[in-house]
C-alpha atoms as a PDB file:
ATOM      1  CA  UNK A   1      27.057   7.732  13.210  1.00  0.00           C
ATOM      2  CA  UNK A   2      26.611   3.488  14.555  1.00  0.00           C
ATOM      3  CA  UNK A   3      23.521   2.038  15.145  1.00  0.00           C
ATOM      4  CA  UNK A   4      25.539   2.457  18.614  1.00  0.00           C
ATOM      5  CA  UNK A   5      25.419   5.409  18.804  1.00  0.00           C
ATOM      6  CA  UNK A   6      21.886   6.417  17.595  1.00  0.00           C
ATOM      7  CA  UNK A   7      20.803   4.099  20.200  1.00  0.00           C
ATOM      8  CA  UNK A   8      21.980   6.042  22.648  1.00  0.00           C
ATOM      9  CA  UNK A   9      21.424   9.342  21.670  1.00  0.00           C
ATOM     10  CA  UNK A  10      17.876   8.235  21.124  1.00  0.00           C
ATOM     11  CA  UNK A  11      17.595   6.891  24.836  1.00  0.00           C
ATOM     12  CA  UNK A  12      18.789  10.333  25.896  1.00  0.00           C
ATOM     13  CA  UNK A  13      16.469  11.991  23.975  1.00  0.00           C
ATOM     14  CA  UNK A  14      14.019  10.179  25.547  1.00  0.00           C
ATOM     15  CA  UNK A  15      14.701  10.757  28.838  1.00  0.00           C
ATOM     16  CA  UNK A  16      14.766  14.121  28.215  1.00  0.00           C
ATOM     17  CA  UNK A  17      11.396  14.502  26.575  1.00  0.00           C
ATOM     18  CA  UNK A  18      10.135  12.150  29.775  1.00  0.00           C
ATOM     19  CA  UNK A  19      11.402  15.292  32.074  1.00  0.00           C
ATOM     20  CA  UNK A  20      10.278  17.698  30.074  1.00  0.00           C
ATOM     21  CA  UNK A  21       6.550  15.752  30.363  1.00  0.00           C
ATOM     22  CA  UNK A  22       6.866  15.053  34.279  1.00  0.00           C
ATOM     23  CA  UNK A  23       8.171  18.958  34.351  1.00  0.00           C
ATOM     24  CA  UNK A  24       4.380  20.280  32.665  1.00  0.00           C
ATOM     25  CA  UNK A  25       2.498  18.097  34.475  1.00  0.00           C
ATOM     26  CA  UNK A  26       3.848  18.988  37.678  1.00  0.00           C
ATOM     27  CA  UNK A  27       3.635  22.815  36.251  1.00  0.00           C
ATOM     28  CA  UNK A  28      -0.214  22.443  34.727  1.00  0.00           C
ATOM     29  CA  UNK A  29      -1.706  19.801  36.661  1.00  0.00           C
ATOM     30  CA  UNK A  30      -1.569  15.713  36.585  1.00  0.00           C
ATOM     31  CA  UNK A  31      -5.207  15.614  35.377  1.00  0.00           C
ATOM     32  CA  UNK A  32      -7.285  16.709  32.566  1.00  0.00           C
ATOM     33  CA  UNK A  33      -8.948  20.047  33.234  1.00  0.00           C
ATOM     34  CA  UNK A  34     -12.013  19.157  31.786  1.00  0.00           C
ATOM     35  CA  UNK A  35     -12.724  15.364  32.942  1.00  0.00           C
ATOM     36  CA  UNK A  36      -9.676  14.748  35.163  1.00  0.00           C
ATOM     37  CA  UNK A  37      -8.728  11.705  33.415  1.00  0.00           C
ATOM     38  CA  UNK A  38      -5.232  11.084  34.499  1.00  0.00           C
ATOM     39  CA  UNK A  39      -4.507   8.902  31.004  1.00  0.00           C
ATOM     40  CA  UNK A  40      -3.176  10.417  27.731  1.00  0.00           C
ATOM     41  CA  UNK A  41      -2.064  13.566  29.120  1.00  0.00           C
ATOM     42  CA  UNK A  42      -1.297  16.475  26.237  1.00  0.00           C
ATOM     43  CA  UNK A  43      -0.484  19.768  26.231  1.00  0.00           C
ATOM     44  CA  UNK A  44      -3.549  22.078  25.197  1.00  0.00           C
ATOM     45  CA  UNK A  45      -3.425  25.986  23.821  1.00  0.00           C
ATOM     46  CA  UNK A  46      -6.311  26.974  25.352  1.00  0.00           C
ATOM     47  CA  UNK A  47      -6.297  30.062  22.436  1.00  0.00           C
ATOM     48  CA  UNK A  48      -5.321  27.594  19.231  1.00  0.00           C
ATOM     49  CA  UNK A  49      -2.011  28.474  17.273  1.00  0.00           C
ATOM     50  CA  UNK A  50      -3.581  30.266  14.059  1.00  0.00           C
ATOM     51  CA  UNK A  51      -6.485  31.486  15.514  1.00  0.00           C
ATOM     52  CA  UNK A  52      -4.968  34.477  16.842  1.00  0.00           C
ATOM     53  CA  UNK A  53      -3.747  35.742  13.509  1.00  0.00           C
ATOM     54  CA  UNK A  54      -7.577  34.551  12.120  1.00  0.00           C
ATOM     55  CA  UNK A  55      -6.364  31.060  10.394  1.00  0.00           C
ATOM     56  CA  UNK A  56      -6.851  27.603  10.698  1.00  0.00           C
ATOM     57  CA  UNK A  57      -5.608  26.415  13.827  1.00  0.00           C
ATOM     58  CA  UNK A  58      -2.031  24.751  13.285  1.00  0.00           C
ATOM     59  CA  UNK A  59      -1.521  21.159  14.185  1.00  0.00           C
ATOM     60  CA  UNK A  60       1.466  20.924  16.660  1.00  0.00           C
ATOM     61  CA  UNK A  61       2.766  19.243  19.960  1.00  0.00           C
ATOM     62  CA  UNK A  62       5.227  17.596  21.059  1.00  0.00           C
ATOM     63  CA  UNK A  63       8.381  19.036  22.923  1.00  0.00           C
ATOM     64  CA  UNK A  64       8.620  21.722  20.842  1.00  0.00           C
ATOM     65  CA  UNK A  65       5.982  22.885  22.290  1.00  0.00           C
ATOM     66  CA  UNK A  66       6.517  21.997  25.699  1.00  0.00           C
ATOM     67  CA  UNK A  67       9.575  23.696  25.924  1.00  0.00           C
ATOM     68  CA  UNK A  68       7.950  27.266  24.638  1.00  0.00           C
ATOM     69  CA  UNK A  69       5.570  26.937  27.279  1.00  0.00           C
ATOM     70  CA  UNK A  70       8.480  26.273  30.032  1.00  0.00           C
ATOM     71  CA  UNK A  71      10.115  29.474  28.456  1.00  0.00           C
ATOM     72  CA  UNK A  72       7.021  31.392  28.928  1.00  0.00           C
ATOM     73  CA  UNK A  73       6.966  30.323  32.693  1.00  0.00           C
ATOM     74  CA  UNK A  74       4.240  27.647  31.864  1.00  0.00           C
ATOM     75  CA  UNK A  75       1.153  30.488  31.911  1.00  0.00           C
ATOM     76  CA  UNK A  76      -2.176  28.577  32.938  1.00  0.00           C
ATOM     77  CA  UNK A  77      -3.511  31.206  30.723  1.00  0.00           C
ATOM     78  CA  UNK A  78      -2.256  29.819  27.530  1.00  0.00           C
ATOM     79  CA  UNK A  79      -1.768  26.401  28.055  1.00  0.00           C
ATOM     80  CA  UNK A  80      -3.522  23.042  30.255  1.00  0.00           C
ATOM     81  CA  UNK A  81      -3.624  19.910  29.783  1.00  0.00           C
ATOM     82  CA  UNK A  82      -6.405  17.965  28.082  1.00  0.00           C
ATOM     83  CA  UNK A  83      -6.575  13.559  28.149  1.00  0.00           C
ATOM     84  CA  UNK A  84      -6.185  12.868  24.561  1.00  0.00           C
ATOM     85  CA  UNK A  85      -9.812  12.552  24.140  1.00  0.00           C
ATOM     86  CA  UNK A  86     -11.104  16.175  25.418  1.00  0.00           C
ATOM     87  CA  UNK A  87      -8.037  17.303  23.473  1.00  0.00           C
ATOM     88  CA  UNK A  88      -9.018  16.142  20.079  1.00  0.00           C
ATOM     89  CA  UNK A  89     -12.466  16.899  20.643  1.00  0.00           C
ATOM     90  CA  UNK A  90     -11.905  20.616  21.652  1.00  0.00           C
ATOM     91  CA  UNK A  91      -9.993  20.683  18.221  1.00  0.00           C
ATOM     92  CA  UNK A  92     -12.750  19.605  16.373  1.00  0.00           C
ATOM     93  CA  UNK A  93     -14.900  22.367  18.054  1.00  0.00           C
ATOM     94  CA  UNK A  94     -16.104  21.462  21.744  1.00  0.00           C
ATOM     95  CA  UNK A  95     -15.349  18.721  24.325  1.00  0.00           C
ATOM     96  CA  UNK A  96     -18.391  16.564  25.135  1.00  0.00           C
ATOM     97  CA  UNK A  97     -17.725  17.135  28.547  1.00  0.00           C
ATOM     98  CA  UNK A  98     -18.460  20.875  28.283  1.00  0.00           C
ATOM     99  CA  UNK A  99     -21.264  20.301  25.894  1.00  0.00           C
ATOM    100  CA  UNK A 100     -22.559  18.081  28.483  1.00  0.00           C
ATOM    101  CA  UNK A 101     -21.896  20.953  31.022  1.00  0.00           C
ATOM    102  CA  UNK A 102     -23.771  23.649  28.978  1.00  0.00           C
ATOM    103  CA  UNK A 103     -27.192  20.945  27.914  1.00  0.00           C
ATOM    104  CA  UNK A 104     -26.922  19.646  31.626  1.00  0.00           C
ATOM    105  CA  UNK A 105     -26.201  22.329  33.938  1.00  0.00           C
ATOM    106  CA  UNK A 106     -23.443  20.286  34.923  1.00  0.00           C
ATOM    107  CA  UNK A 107     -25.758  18.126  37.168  1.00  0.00           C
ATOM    108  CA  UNK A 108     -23.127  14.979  37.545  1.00  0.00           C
ATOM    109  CA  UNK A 109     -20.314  15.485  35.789  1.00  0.00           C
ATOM    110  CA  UNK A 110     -16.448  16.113  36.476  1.00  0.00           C
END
């Protein structure tokens, strides 16, 4: 394969993976359901891959993943999307956002 010709398979493939994206957030939401940031958008499992067999969750993402979810019909009960921030933090064990819920009552927050 040319340089050419990578080039331009790789500016299809990113077009694609830009429709894919634009396809979940229309599906899910344009916002973070925890803060509504509208930045950083990511795909969430709101039940972490691995922790339904008991393990570790699994690192993933990415348009693999997006296009399981479109397969599945995009179910709001497995997936949403999380800003990169709530997303990471949820992975290490709970947003601050809904920490701040729980300790606040809410009182101010998104």
């Amino acid at each position: 394969m040319s340089y050419r010709d990578y080039e331009k398979a790789l500016g299809y493939s990113r077009q694609y993976r830009k429709k894919l994206q634009v396809e979940m957030l229309q599906a899910l939401g344009n916002e973070c359901a925890c803060c509504k940031s509208i930045f950083h958008l990511t795909l969430d499992h709101i039940i972490p891959i691995g922790a339904k067999r008991g393990l570790k969750p699994i690192r993933c993402g990415g348009p693999g993943d997006w296009l399981k979810a479109r397969s599945e019909g995009w179910p709001r009960d497995k997936y949403q999307i999380l800003c990169g921030s709530c997303n990471q933090n949820k992975g290490n064990g709970m947003c601050e956002h809904e920490s701040a819920r729980i300790l606040y009552g809410g009182v101010g927050l998104p």
